[in-house]
N, C-alpha and C. Protein backbone atom coordinates (compact mmCIF):
# COMPACT_ATOMS: atom_id res chain seq x y z
N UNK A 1 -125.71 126.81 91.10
CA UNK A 1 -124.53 126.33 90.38
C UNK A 1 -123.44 125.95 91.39
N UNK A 2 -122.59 124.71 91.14
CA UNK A 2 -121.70 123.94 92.57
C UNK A 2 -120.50 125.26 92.15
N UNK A 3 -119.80 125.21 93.01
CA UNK A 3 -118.62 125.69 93.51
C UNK A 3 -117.59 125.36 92.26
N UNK A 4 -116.90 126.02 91.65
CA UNK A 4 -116.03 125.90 90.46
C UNK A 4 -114.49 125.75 91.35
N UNK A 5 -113.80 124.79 91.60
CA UNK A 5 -112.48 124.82 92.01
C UNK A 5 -111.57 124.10 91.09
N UNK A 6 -110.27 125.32 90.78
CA UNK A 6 -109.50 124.63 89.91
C UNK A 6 -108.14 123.42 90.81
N UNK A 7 -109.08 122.37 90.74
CA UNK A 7 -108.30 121.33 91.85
C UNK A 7 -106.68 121.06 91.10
N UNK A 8 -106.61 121.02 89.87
CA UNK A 8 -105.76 120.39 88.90
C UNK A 8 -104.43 121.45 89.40
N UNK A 9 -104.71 122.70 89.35
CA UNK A 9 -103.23 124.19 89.59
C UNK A 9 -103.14 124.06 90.91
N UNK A 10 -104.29 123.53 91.58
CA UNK A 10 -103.48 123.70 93.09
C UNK A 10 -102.74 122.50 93.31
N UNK A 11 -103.65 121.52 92.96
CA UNK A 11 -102.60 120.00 93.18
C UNK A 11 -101.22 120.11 92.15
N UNK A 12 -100.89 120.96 91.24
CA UNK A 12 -99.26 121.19 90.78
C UNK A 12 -99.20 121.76 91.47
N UNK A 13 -99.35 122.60 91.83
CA UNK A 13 -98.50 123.87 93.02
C UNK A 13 -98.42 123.23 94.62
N UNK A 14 -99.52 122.40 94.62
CA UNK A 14 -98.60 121.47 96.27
C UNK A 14 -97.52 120.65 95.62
N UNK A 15 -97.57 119.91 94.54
CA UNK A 15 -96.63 118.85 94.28
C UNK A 15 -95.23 119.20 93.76
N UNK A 16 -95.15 120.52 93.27
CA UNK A 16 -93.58 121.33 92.96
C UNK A 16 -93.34 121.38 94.14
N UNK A 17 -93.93 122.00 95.52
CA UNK A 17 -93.61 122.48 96.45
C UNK A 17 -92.67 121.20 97.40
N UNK A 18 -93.45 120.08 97.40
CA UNK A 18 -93.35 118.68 97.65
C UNK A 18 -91.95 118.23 97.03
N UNK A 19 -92.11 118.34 95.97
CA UNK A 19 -90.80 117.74 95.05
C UNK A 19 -89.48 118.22 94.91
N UNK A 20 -89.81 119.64 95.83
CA UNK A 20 -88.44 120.63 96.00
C UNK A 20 -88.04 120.16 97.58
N UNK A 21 -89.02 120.40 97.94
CA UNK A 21 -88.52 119.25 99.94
C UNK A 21 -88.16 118.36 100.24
N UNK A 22 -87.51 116.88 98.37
CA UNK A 22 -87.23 116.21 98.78
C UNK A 22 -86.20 115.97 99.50
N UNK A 23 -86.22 115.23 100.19
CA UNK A 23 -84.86 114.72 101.28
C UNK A 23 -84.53 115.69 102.41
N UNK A 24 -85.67 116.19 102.56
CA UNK A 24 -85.70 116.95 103.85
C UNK A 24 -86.30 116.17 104.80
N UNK A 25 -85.32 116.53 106.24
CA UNK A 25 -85.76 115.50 107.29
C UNK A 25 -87.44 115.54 107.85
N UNK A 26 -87.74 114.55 108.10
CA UNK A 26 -89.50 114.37 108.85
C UNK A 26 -90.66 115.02 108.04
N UNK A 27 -91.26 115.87 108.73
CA UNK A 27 -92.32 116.43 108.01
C UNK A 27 -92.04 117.59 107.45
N UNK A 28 -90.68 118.22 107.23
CA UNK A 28 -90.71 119.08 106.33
C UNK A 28 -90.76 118.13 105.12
N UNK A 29 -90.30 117.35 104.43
CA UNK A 29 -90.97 116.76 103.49
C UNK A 29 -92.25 116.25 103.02
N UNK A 30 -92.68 116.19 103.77
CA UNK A 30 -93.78 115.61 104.00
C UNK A 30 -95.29 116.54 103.84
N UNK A 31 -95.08 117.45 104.96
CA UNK A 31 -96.30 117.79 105.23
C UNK A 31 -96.63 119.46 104.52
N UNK A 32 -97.19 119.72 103.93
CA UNK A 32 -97.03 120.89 102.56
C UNK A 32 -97.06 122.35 103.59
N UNK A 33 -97.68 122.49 104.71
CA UNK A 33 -97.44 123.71 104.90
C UNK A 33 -96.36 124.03 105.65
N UNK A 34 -95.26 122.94 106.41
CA UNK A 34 -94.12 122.90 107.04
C UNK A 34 -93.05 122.59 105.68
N UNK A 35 -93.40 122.00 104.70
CA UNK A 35 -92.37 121.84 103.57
C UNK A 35 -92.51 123.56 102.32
N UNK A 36 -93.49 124.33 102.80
CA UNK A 36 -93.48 125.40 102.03
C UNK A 36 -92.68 126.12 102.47
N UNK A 37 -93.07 126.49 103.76
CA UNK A 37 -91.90 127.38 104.90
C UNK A 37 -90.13 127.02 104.63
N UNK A 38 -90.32 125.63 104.86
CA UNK A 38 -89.13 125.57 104.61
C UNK A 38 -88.49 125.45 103.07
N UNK A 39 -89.05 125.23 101.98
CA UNK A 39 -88.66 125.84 100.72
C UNK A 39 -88.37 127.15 100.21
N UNK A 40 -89.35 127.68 100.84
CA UNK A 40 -89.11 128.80 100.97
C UNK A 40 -87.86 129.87 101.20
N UNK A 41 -87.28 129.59 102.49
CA UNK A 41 -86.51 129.84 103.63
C UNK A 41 -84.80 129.15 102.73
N UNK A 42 -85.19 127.75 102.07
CA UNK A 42 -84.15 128.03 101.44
C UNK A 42 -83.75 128.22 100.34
N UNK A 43 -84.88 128.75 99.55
CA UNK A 43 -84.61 129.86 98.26
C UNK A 43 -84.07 130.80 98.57
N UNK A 44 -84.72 131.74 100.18
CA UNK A 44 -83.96 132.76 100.36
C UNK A 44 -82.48 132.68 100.87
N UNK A 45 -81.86 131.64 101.25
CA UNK A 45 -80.32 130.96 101.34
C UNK A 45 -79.92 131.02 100.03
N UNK A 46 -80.60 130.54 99.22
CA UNK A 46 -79.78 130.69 97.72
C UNK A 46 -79.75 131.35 97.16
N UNK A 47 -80.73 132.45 96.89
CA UNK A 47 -80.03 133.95 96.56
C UNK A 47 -79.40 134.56 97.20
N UNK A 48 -79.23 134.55 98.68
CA UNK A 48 -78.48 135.60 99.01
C UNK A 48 -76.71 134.87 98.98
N UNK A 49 -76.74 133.40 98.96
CA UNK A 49 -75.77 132.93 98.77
C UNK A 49 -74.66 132.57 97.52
N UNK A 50 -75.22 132.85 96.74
CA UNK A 50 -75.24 132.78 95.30
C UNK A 50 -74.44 134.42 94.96
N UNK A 51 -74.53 135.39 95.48
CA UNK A 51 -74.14 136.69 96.21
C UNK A 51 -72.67 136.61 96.91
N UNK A 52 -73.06 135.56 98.13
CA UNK A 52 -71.53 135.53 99.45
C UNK A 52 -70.44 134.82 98.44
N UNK A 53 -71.16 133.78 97.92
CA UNK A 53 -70.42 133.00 97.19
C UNK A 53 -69.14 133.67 96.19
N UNK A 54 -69.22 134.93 95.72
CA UNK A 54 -68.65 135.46 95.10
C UNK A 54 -67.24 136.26 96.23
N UNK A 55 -68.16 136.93 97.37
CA UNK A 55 -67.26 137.28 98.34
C UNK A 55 -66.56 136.32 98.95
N UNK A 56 -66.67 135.06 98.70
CA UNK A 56 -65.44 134.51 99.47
C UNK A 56 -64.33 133.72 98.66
N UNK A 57 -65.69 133.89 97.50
CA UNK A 57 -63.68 133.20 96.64
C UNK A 57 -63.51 134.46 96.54
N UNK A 58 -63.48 135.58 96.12
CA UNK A 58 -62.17 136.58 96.20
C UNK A 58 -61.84 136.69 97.37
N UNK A 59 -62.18 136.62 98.65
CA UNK A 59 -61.05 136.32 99.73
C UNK A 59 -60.36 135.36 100.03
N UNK A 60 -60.47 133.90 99.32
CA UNK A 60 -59.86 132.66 99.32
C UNK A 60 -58.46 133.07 98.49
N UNK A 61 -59.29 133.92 97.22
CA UNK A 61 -58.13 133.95 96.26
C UNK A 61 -56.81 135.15 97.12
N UNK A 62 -57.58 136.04 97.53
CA UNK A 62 -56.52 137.19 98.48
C UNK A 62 -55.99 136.20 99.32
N UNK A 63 -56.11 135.96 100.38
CA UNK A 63 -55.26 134.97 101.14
C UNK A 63 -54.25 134.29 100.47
N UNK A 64 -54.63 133.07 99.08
CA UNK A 64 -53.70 132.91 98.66
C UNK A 64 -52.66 133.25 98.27
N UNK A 65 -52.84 134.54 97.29
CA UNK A 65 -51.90 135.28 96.95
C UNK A 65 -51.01 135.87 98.32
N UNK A 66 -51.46 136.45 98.80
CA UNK A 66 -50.52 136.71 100.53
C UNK A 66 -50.11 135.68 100.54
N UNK A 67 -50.38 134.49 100.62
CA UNK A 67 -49.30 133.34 101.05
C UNK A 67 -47.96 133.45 100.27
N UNK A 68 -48.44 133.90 99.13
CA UNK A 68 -47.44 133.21 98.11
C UNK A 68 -46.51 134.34 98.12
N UNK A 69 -47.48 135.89 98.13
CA UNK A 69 -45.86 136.74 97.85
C UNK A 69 -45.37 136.60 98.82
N UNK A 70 -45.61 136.32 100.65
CA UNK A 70 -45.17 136.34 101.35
C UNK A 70 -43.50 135.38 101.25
N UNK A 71 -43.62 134.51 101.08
CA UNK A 71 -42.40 134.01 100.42
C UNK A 71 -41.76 134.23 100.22
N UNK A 72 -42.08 135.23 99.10
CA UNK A 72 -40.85 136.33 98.15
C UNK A 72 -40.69 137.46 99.08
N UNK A 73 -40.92 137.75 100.39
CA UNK A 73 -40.74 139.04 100.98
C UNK A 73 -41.37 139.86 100.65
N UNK A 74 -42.91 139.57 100.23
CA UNK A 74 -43.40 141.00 99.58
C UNK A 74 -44.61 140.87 100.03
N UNK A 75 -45.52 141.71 101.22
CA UNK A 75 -47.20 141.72 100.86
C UNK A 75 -47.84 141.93 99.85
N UNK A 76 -49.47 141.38 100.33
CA UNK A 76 -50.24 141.46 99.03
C UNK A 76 -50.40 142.62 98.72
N UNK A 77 -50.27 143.61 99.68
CA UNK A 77 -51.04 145.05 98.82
C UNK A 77 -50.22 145.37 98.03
N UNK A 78 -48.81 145.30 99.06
CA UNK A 78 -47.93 145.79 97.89
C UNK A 78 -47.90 145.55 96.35
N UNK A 79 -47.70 143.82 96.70
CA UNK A 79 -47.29 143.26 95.18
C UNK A 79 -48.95 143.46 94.35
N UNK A 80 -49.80 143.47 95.17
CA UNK A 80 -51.09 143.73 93.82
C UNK A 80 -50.85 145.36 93.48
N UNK A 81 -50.56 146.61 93.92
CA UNK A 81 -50.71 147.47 93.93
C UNK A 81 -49.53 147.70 92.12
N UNK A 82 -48.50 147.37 92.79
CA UNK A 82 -47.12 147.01 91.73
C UNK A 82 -47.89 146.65 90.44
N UNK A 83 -48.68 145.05 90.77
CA UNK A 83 -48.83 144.27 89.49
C UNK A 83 -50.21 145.57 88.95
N UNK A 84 -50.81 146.17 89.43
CA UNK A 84 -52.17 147.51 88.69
C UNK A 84 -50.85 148.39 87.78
N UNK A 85 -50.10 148.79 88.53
CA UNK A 85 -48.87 149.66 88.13
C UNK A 85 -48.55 149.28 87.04
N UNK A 86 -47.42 148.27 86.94
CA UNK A 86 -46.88 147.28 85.30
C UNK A 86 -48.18 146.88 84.44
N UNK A 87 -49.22 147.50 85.17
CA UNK A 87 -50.25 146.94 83.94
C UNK A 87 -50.32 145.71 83.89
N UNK A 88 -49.89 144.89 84.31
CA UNK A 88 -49.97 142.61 84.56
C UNK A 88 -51.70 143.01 84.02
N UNK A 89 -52.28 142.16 82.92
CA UNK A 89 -53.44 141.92 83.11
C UNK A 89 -53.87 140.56 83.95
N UNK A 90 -53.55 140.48 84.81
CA UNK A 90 -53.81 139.35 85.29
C UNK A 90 -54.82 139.21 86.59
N UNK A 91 -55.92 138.81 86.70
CA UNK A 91 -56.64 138.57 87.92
C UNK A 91 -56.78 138.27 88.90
N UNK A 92 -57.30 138.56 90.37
CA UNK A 92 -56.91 137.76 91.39
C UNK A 92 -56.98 136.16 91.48
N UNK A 93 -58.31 135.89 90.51
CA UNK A 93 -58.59 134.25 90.74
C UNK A 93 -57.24 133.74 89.49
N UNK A 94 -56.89 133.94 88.61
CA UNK A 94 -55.98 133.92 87.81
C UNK A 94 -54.35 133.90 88.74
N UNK A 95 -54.05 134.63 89.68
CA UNK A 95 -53.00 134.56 89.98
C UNK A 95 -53.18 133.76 91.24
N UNK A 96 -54.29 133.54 92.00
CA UNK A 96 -54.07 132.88 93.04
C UNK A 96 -53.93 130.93 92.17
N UNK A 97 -54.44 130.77 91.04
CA UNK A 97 -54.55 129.54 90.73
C UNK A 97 -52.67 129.56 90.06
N UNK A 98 -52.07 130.52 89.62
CA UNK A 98 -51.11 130.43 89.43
C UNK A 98 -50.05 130.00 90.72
N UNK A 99 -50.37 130.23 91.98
CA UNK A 99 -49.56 130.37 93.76
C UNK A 99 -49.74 129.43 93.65
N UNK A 100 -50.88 128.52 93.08
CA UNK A 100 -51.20 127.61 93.50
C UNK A 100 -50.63 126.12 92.54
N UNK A 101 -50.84 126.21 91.62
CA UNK A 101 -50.22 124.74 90.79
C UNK A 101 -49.46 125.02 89.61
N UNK A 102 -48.54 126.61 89.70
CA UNK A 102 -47.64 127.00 89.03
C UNK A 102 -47.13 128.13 89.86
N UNK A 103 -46.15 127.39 90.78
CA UNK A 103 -45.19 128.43 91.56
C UNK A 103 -44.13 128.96 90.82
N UNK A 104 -43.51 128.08 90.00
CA UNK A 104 -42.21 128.95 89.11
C UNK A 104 -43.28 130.23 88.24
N UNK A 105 -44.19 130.07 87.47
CA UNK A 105 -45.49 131.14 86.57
C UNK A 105 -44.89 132.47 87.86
N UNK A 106 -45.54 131.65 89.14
CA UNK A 106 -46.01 132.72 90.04
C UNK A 106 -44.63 133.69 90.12
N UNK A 107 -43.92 132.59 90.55
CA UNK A 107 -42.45 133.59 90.70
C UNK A 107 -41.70 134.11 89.80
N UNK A 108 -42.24 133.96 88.30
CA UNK A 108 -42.18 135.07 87.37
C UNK A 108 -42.56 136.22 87.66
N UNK A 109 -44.04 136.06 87.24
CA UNK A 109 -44.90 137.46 87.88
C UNK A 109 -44.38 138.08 89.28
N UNK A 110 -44.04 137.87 89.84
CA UNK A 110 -43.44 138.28 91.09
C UNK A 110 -41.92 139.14 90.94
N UNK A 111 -41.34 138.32 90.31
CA UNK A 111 -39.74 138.52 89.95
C UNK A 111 -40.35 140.04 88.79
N UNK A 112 -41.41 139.96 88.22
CA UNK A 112 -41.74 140.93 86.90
C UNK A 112 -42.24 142.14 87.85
N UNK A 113 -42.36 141.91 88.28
CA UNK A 113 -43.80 143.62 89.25
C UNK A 113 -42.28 144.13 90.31
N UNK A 114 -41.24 142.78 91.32
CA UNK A 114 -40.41 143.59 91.72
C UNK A 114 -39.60 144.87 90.72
């Protein structure tokens, strides 16, 4: 009896692999066991980035806010520590977008926690 190979699941499983490498330079596109490696390699970039991604907008958003109370004479720990205190429900990504394209908002909240 000949050899039973399921040609049809392996030829999808090279051609996802293929179709995820597009526009990758030379033969990582190209060539399936240099385009696996590198699919691979950047799945594992995208979970773990998908992760950082979170750690750096809340440090984008901290920075901002320091910019902004700085202004008013006040650090961030302080003035976040204040705004936990008064109870402000308000968030870091929430108040840094406030520093940011509503400075009078901001200098409410600010003027409210002094």
């Amino acid at each position: 009896m000949p050899r039973s190979v399921n040609a049809v699941a392996s030829r999808r499983r090279r051609k996802k692999i293929l179709n995820m490498a597009k526009g990758y330079w030379g033969s990582r596109s190209k060539v399936y066991t240099v385009a696996k490696n590198t699919v691979e390699k950047g799945l594992q970039y995208a979970f773990r980035d998908r992760r950082v991604k979170k750690r750096e907008f809340r440090s984008l958003w901290i920075q901002r806010i320091n910019a902004a109370t700085r202004e008013y004479g006040i650090s961030y720990s302080q003035f976040i520590g204040k705004v936990n205190a008064k109870n402000i429900g308000l968030n870091r990504k929430v108040l840094a977008d406030l520093a940011m394209n509503h400075p009078d908002a901001f200098k409410a909240v600010v003027d409210a926690v002094k």
